[in-house]
N, C-alpha and C. Protein backbone atom coordinates (compact mmCIF):
# COMPACT_ATOMS: atom_id res chain seq x y z
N UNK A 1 -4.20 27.92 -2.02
CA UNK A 1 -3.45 26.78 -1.54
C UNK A 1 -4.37 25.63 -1.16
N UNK A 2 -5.71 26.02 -0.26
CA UNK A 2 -7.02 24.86 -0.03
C UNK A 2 -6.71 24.31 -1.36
N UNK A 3 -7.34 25.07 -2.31
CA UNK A 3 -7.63 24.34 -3.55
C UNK A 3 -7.05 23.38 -3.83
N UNK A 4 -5.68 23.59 -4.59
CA UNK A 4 -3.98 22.33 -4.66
C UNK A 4 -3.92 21.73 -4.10
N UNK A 5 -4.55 21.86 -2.80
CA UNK A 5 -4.21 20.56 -1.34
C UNK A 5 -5.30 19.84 -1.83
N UNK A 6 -6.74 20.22 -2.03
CA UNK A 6 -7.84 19.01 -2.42
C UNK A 6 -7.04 18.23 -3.61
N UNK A 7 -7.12 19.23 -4.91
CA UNK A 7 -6.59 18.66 -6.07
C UNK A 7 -5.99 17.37 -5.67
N UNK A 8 -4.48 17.68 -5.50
CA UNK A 8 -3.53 16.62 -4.61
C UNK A 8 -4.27 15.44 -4.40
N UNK A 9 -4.50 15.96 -3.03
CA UNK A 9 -5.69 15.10 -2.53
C UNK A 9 -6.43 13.69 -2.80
N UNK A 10 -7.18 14.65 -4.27
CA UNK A 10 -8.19 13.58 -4.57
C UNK A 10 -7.42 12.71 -5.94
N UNK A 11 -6.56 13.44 -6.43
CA UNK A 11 -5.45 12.56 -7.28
C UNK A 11 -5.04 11.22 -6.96
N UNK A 12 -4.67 11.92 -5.48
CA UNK A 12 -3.81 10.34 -4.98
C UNK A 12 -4.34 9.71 -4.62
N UNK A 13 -6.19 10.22 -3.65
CA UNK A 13 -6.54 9.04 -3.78
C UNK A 13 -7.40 7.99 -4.74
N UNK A 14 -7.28 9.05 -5.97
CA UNK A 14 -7.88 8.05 -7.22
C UNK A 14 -6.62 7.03 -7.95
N UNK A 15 -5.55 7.73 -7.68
CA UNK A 15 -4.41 7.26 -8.35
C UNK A 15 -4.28 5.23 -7.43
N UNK A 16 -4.39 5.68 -5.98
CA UNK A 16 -4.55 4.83 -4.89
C UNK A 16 -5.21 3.20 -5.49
N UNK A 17 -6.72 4.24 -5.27
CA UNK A 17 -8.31 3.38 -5.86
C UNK A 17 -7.71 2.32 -7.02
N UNK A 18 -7.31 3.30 -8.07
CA UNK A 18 -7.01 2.82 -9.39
C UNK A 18 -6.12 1.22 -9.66
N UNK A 19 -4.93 1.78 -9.08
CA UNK A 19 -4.14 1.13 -9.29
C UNK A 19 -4.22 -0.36 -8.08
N UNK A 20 -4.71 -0.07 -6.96
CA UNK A 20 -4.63 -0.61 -5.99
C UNK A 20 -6.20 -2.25 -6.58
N UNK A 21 -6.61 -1.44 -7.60
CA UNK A 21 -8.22 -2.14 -7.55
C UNK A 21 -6.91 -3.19 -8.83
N UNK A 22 -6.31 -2.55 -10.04
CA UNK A 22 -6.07 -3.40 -11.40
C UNK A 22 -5.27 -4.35 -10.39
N UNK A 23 -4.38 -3.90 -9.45
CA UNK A 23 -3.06 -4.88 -9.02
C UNK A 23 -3.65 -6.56 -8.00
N UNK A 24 -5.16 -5.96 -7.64
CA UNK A 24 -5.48 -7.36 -7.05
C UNK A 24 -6.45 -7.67 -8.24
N UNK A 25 -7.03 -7.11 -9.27
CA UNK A 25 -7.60 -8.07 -9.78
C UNK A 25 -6.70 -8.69 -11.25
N UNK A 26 -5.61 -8.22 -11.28
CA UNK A 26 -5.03 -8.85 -12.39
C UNK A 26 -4.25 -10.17 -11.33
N UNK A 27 -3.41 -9.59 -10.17
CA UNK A 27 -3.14 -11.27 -9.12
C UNK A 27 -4.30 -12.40 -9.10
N UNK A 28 -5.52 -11.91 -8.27
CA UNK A 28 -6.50 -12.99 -8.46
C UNK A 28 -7.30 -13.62 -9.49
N UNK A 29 -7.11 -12.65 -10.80
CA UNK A 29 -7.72 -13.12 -11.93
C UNK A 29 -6.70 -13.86 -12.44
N UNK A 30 -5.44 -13.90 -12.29
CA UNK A 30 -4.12 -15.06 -12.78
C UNK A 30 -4.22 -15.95 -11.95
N UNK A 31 -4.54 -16.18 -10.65
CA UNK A 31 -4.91 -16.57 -10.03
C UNK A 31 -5.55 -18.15 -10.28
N UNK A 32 -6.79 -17.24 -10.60
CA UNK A 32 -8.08 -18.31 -11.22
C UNK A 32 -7.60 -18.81 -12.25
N UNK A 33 -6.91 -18.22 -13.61
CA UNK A 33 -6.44 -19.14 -14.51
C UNK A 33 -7.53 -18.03 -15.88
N UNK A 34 -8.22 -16.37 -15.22
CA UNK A 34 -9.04 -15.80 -16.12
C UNK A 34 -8.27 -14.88 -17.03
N UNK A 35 -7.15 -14.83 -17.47
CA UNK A 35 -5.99 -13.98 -17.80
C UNK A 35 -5.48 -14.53 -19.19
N UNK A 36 -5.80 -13.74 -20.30
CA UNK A 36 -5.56 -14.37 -21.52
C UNK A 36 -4.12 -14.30 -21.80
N UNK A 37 -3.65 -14.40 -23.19
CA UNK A 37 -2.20 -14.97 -23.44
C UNK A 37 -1.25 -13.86 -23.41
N UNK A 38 -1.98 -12.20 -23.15
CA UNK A 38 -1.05 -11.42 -23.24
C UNK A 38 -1.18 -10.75 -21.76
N UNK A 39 -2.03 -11.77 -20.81
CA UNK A 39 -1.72 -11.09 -19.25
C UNK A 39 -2.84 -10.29 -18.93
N UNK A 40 -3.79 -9.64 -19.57
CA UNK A 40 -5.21 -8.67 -19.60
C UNK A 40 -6.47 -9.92 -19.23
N UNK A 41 -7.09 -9.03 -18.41
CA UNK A 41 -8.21 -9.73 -17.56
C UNK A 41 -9.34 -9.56 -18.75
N UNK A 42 -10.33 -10.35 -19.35
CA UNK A 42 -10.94 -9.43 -20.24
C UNK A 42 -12.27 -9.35 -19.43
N UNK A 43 -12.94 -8.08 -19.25
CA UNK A 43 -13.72 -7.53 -18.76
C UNK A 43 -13.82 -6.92 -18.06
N UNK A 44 -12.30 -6.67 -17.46
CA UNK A 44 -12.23 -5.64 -16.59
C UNK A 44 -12.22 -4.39 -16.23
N UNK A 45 -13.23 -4.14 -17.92
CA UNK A 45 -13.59 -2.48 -17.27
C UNK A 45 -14.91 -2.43 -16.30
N UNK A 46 -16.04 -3.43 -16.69
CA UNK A 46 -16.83 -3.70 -15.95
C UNK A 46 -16.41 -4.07 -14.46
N UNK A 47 -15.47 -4.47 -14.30
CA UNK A 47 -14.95 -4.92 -12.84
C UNK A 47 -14.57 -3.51 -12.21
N UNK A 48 -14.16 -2.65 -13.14
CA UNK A 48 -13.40 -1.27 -12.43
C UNK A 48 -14.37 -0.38 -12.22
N UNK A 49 -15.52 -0.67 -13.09
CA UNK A 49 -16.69 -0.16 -12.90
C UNK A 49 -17.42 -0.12 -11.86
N UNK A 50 -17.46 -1.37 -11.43
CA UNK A 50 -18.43 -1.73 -9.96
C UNK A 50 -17.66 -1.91 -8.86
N UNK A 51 -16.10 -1.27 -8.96
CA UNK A 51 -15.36 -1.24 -8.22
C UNK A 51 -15.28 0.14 -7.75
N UNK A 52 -15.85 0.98 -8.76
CA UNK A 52 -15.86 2.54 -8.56
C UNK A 52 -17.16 3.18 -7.80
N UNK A 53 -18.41 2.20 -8.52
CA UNK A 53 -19.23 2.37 -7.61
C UNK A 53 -19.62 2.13 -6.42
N UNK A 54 -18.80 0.66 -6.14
CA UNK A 54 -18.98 0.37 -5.02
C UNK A 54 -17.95 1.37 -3.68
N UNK A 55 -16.90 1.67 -4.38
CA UNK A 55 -16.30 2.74 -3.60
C UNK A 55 -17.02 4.38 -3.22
N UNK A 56 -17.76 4.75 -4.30
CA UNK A 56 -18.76 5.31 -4.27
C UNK A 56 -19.70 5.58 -3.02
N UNK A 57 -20.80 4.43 -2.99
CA UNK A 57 -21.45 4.10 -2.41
C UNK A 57 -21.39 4.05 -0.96
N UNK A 58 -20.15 3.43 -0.75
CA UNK A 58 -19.62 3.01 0.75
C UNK A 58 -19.40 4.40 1.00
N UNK A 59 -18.31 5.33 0.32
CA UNK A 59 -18.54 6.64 1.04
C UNK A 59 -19.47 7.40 1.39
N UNK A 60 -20.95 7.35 0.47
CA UNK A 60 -22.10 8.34 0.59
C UNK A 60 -22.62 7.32 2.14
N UNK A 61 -22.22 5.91 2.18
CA UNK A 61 -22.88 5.63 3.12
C UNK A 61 -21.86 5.36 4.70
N UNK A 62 -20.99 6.53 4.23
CA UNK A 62 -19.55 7.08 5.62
C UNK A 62 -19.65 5.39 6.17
N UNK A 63 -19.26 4.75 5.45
CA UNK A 63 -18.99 3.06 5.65
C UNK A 63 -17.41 2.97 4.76
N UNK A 64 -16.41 1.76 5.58
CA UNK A 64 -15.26 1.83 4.45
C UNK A 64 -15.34 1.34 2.79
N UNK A 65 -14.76 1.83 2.56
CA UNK A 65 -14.79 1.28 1.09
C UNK A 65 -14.69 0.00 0.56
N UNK A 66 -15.98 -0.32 -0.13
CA UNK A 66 -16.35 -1.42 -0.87
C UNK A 66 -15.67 -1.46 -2.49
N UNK A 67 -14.82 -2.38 -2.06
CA UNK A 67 -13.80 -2.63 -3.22
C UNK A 67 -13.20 -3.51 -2.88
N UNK A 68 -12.06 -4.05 -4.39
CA UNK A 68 -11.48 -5.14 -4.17
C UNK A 68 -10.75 -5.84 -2.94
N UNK A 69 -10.36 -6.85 -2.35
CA UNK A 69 -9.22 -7.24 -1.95
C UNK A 69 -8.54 -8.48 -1.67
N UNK A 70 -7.21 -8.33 -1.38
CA UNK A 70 -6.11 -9.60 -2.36
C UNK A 70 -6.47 -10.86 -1.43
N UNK A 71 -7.82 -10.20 -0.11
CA UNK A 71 -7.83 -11.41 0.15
C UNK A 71 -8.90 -12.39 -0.06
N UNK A 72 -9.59 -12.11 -1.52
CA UNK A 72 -9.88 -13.22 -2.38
C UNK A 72 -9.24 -14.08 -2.62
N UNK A 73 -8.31 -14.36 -3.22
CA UNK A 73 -6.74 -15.03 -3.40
C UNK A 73 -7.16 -16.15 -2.64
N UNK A 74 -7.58 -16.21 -1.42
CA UNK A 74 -7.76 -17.33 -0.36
C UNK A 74 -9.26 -17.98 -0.77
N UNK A 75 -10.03 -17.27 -1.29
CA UNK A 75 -11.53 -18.40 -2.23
C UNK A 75 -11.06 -18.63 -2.71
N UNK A 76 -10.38 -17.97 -4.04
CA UNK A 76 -9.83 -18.69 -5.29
C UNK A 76 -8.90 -19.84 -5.42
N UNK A 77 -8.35 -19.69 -4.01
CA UNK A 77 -7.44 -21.00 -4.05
C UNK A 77 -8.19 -22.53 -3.26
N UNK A 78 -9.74 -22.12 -2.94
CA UNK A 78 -10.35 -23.33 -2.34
C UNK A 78 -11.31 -23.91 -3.84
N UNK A 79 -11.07 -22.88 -5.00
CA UNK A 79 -12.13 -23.25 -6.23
C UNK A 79 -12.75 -21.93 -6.50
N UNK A 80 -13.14 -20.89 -6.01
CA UNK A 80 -14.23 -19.93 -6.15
C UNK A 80 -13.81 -19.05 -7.37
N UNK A 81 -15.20 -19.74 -8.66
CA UNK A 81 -14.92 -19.17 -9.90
C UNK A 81 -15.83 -17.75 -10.00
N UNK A 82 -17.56 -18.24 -9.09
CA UNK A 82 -18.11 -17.69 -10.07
C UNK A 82 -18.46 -16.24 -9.33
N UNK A 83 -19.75 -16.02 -8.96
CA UNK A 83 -20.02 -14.99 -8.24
C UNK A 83 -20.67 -15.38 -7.19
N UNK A 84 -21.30 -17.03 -7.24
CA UNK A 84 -21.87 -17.16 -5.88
C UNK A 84 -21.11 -17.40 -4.67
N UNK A 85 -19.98 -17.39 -5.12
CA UNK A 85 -18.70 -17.55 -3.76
C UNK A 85 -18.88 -16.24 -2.70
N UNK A 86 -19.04 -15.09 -3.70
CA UNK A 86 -19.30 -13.60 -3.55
C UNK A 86 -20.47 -13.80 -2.80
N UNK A 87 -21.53 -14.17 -2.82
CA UNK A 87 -22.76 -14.01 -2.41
C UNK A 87 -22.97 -15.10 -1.09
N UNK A 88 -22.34 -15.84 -1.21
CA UNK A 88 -22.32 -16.81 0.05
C UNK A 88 -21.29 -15.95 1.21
N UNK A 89 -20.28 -15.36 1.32
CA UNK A 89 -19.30 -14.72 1.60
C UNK A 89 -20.09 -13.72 2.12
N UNK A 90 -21.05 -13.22 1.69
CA UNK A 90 -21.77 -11.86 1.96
C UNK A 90 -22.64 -12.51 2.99
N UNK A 91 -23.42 -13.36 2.41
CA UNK A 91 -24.07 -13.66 3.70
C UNK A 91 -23.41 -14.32 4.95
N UNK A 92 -22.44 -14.65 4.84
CA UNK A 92 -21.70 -15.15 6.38
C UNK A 92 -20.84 -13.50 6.64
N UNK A 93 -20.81 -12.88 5.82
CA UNK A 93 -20.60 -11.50 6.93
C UNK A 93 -21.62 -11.10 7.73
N UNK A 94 -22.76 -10.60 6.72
CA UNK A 94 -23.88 -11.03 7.81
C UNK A 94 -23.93 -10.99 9.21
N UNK A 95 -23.67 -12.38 8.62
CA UNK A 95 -24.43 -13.12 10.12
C UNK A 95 -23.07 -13.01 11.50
N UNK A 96 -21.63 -13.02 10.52
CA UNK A 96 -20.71 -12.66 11.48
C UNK A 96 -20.81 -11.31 12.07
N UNK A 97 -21.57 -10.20 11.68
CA UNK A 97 -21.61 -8.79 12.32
C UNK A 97 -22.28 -9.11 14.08
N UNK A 98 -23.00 -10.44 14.17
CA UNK A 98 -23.68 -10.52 15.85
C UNK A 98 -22.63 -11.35 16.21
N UNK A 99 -21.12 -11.46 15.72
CA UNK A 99 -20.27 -12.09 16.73
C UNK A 99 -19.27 -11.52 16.51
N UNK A 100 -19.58 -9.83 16.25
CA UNK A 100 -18.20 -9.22 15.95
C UNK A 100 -17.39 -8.97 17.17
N UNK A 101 -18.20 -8.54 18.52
CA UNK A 101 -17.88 -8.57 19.76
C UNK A 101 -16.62 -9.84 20.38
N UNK A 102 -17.10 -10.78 19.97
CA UNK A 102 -15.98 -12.16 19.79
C UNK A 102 -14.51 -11.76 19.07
N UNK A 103 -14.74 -11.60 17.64
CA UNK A 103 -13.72 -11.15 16.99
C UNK A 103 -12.57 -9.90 17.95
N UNK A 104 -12.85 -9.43 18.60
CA UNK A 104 -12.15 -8.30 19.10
C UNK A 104 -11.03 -9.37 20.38
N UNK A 105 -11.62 -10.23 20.56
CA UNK A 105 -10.76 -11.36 21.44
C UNK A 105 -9.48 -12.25 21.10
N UNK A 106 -9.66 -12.07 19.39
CA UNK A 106 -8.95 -12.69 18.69
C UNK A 106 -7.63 -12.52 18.35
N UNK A 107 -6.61 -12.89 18.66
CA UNK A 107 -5.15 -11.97 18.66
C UNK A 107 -4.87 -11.89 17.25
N UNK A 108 -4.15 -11.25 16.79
CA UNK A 108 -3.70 -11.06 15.38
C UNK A 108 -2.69 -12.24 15.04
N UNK A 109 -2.19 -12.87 15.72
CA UNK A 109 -1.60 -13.83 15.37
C UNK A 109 -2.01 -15.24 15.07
N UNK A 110 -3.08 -15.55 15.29
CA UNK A 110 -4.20 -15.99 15.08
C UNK A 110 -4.19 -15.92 13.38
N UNK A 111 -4.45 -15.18 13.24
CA UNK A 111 -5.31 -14.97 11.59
C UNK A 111 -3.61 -15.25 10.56
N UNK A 112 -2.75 -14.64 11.16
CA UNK A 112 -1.33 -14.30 10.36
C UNK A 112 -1.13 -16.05 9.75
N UNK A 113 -1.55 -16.85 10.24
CA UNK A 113 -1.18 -18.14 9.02
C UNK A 113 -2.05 -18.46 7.63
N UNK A 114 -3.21 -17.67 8.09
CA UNK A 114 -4.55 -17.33 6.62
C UNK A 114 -3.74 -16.56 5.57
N UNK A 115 -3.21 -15.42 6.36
CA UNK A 115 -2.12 -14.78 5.35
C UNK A 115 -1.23 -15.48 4.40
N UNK A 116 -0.45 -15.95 5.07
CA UNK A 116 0.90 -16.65 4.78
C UNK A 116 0.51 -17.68 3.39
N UNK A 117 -0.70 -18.45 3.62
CA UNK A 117 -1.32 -19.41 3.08
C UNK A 117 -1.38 -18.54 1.12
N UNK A 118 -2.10 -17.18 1.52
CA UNK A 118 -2.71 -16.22 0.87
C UNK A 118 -1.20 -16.03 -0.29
N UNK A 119 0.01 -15.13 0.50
CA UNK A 119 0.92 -14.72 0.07
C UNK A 119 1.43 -15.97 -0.84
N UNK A 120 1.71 -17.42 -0.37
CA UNK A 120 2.13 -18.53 -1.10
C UNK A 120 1.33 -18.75 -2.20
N UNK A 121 0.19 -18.65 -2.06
CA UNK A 121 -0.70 -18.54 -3.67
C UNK A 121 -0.33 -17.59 -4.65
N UNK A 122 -0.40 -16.64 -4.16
CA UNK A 122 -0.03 -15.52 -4.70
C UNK A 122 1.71 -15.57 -5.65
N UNK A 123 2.37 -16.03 -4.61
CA UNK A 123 3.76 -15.95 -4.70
C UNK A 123 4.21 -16.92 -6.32
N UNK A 124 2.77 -17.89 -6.86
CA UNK A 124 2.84 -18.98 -7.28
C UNK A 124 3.25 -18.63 -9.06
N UNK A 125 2.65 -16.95 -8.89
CA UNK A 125 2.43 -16.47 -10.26
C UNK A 125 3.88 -15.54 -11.04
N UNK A 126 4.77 -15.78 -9.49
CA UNK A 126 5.70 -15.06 -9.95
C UNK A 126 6.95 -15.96 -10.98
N UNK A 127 6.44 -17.13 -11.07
CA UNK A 127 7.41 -18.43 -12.31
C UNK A 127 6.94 -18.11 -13.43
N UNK A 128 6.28 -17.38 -13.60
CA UNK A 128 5.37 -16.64 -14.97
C UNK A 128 6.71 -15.48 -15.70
N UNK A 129 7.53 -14.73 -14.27
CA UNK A 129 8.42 -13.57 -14.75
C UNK A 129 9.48 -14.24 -15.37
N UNK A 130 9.69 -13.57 -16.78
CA UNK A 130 10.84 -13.99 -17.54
C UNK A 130 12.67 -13.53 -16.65
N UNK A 131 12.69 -14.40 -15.62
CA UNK A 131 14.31 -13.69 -14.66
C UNK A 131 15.05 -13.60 -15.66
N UNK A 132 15.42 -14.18 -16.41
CA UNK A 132 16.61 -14.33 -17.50
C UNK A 132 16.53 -12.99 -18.12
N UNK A 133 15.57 -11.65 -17.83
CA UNK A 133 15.78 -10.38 -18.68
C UNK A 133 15.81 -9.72 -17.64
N UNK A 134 16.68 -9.05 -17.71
CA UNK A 134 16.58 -7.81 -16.01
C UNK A 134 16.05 -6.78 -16.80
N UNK A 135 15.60 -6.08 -17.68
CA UNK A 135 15.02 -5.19 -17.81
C UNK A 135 13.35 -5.73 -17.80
N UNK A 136 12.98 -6.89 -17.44
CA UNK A 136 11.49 -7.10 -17.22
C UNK A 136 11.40 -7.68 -15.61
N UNK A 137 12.67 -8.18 -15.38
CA UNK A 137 12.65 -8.95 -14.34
C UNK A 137 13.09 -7.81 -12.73
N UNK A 138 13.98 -6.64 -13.31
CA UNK A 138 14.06 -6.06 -12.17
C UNK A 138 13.19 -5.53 -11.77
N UNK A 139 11.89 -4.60 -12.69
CA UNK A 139 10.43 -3.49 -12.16
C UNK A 139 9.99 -4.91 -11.30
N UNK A 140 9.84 -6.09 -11.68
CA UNK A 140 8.80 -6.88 -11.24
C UNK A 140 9.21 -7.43 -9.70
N UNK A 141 10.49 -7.39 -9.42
CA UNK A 141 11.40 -7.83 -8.42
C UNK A 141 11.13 -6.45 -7.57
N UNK A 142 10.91 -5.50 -7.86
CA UNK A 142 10.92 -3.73 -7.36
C UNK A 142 9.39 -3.79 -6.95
N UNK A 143 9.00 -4.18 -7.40
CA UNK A 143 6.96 -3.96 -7.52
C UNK A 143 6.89 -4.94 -6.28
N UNK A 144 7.55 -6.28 -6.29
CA UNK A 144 7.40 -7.24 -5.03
C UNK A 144 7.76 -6.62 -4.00
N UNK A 145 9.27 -5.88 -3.85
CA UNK A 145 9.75 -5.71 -2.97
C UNK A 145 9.35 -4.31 -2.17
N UNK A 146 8.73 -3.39 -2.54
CA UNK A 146 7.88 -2.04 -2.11
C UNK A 146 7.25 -2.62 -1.82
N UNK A 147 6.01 -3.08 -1.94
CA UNK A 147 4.66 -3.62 -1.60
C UNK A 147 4.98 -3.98 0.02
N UNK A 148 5.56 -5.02 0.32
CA UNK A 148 5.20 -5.61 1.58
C UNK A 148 5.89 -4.37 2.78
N UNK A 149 7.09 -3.66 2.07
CA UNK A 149 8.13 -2.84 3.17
C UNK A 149 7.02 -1.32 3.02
N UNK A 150 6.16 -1.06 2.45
CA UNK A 150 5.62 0.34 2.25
C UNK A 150 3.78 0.15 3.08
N UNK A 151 3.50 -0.97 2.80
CA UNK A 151 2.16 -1.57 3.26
C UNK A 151 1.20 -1.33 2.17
N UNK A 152 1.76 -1.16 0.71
CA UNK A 152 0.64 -0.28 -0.02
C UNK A 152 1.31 -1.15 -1.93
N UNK A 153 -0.16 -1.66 -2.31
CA UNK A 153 -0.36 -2.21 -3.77
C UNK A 153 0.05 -0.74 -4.36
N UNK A 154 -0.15 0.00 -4.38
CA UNK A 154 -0.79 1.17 -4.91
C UNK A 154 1.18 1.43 -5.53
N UNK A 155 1.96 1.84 -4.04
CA UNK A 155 3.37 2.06 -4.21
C UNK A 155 4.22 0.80 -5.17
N UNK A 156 3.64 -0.60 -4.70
CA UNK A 156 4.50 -1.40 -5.55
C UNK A 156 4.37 -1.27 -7.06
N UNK A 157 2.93 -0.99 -7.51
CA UNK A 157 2.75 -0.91 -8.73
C UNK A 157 3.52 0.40 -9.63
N UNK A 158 3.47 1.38 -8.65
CA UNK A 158 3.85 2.88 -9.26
C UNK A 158 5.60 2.52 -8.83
N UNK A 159 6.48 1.86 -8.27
CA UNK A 159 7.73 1.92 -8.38
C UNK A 159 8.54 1.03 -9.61
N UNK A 160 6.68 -0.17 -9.62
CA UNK A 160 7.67 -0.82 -10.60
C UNK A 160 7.45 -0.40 -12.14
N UNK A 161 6.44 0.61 -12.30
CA UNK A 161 6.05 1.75 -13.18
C UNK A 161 6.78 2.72 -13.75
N UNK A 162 7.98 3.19 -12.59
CA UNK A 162 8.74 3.70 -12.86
C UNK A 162 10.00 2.99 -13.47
N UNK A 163 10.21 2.26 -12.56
CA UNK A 163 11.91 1.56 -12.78
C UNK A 163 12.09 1.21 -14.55
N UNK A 164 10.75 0.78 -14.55
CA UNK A 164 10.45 -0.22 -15.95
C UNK A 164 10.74 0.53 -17.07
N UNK A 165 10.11 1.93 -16.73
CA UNK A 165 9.84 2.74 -17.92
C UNK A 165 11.59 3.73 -17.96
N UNK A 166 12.16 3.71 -16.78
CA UNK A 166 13.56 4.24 -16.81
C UNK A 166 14.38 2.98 -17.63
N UNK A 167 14.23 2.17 -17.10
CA UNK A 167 14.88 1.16 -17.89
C UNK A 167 14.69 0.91 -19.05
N UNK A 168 13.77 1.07 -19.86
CA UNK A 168 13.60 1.11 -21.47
C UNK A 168 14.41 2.47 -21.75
N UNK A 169 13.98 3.26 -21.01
CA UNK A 169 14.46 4.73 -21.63
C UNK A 169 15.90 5.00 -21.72
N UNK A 170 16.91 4.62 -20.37
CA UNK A 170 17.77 3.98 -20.35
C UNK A 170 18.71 2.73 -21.58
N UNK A 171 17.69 2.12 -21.56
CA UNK A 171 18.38 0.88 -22.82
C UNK A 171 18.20 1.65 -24.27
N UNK A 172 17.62 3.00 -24.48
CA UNK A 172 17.50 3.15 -25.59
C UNK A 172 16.33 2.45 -25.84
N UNK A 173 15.50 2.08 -25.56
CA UNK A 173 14.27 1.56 -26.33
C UNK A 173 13.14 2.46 -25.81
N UNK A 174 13.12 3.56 -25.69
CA UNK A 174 11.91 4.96 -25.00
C UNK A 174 11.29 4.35 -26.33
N UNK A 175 11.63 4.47 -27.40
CA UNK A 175 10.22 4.91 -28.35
C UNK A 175 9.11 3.28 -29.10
N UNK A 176 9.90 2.89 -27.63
CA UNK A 176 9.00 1.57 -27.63
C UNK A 176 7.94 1.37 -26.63
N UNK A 177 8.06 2.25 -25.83
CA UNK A 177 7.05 2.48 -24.79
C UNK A 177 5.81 3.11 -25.14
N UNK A 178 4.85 2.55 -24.67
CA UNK A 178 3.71 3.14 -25.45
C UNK A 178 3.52 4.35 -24.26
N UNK A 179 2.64 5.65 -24.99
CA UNK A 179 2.65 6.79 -24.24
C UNK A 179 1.69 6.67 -22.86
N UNK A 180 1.30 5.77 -22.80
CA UNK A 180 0.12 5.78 -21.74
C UNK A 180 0.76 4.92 -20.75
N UNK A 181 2.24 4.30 -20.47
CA UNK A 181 2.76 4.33 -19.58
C UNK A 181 3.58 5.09 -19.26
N UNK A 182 4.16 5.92 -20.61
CA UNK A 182 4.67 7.45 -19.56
C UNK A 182 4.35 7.94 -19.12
N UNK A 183 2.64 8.00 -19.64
CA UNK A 183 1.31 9.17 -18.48
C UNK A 183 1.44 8.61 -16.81
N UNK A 184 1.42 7.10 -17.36
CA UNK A 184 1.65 5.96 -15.45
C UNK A 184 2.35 6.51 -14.84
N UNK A 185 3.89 6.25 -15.49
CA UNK A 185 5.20 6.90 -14.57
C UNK A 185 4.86 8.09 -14.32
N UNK A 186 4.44 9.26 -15.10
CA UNK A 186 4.81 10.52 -14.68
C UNK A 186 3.76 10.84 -13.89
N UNK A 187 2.50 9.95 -13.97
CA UNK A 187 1.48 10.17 -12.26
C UNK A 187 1.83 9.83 -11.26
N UNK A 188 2.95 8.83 -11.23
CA UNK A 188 3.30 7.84 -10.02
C UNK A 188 4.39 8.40 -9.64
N UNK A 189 5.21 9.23 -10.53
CA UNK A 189 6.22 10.32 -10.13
C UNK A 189 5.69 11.50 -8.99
N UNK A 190 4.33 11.84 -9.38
CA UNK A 190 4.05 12.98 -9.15
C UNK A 190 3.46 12.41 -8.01
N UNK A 191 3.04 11.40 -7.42
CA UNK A 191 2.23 10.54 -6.14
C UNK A 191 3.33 10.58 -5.21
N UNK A 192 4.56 9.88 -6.00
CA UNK A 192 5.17 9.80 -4.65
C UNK A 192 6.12 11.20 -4.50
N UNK A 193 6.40 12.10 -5.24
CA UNK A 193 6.45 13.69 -4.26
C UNK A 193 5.36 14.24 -3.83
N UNK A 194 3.66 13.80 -3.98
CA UNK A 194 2.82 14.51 -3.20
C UNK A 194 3.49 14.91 -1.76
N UNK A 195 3.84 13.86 -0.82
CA UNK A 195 4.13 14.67 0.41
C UNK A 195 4.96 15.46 0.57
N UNK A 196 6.05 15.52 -0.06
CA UNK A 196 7.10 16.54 -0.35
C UNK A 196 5.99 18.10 -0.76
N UNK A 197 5.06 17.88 -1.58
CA UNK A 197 4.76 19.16 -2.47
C UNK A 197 4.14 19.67 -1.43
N UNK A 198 3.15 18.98 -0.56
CA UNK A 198 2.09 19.02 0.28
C UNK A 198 2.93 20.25 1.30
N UNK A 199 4.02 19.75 2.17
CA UNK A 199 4.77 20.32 2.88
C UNK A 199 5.25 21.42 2.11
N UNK A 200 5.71 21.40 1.22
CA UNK A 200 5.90 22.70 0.22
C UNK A 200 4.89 24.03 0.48
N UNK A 201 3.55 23.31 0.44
CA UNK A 201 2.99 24.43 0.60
C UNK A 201 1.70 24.67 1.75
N UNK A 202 2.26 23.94 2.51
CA UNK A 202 2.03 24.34 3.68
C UNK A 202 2.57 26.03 4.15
């Protein structure tokens, strides 16, 4: 039973990693305007690459995980194309670690309009979804609407993974689906009964 519980385990949280790393860098790479005509970031295996290592790394060094997050969205919307945005950014963490003591003073409500700013950029890419088709327009309306009520990229992507791929299958168009999003759905099936299975076998 140990065993199945790691398995599990380390599934979901690669399934997590995975999906959680494509869903902010395909937002911030549309974002920037780096997203060719069929929606694919090109180079982003190299991005998933040093997204893996850097997740990697941060664990061997019991530090949190160094990987993407959506709150790039907020460079990208002041200009930040290249990588020295990245490297300037690094060094004002830096130097912010001798005023982290300060930061702890700071109420959370405070920061919540950086957000807001963040989400409206973000929000900018959704005139891109064809509404006029509910079989493209509802997963994508489902993918929005999990995300913020669950706290997790990871769930919006895998519900609207599902809905999408029921809905072709549904309309009669299954054998238009290519098989490597049935592999999606039926991992993202199997993610969200992990806790069900987990308790199972307890």
């Amino acid at each position: 039973m140990g065993v199945i519980t790691a398995v599990l385990a380390t599934f979901s949280i690669m399934l997590s990693d995975f999906f959680d790393t494509m869903g902010t860098i395909i937002g911030v790479g549309g974002q920037a305007g780096f997203l060719d005509r069929e929606g694919r970031l090109p180079g982003a295996r190299r991005v998933l690459l040093v997204d893996s290592l850097g997740a990697l790394f941060g664990g061997l060094a019991n530090s949190s995980s160094n990987t993407t997050y959506i709150e790039s969205a907020a460079g990208v919307a002041e200009g930040a194309r290249t990588g020295l945005a990245a490297i300037v950014v690094g060094v004002l963490f830096l130097l912010a670690m001798f005023f982290a003591p300060l930061a702890s003073v700071i109420p959370a409500q405070a920061t919540a309009p950086a957000l807001i700013i963040v989400g409206f950029y973000m929000m900018s890419i959704a005139r891109e979804i064809p509404w006029d088709d509910g079989a493209e327009a509802i997963p994508a309306f489902v993918t929005m609407l999990v995300m913020p009520f669950t706290w997790s990229i990871t769930n919006g992507i895998g519900a609207g993974f599902v809905t999408w791929t029921a809905i072709k299958v549904l309309n009669g168009q299954g054998s238009r689906v290519h098989w490597m999003v049935y592999t999606a759905a039926a991992a993202f099936a199997v993610y969200f009964a992990l806790p069900s299975i987990e308790r199972a076998l307890r």
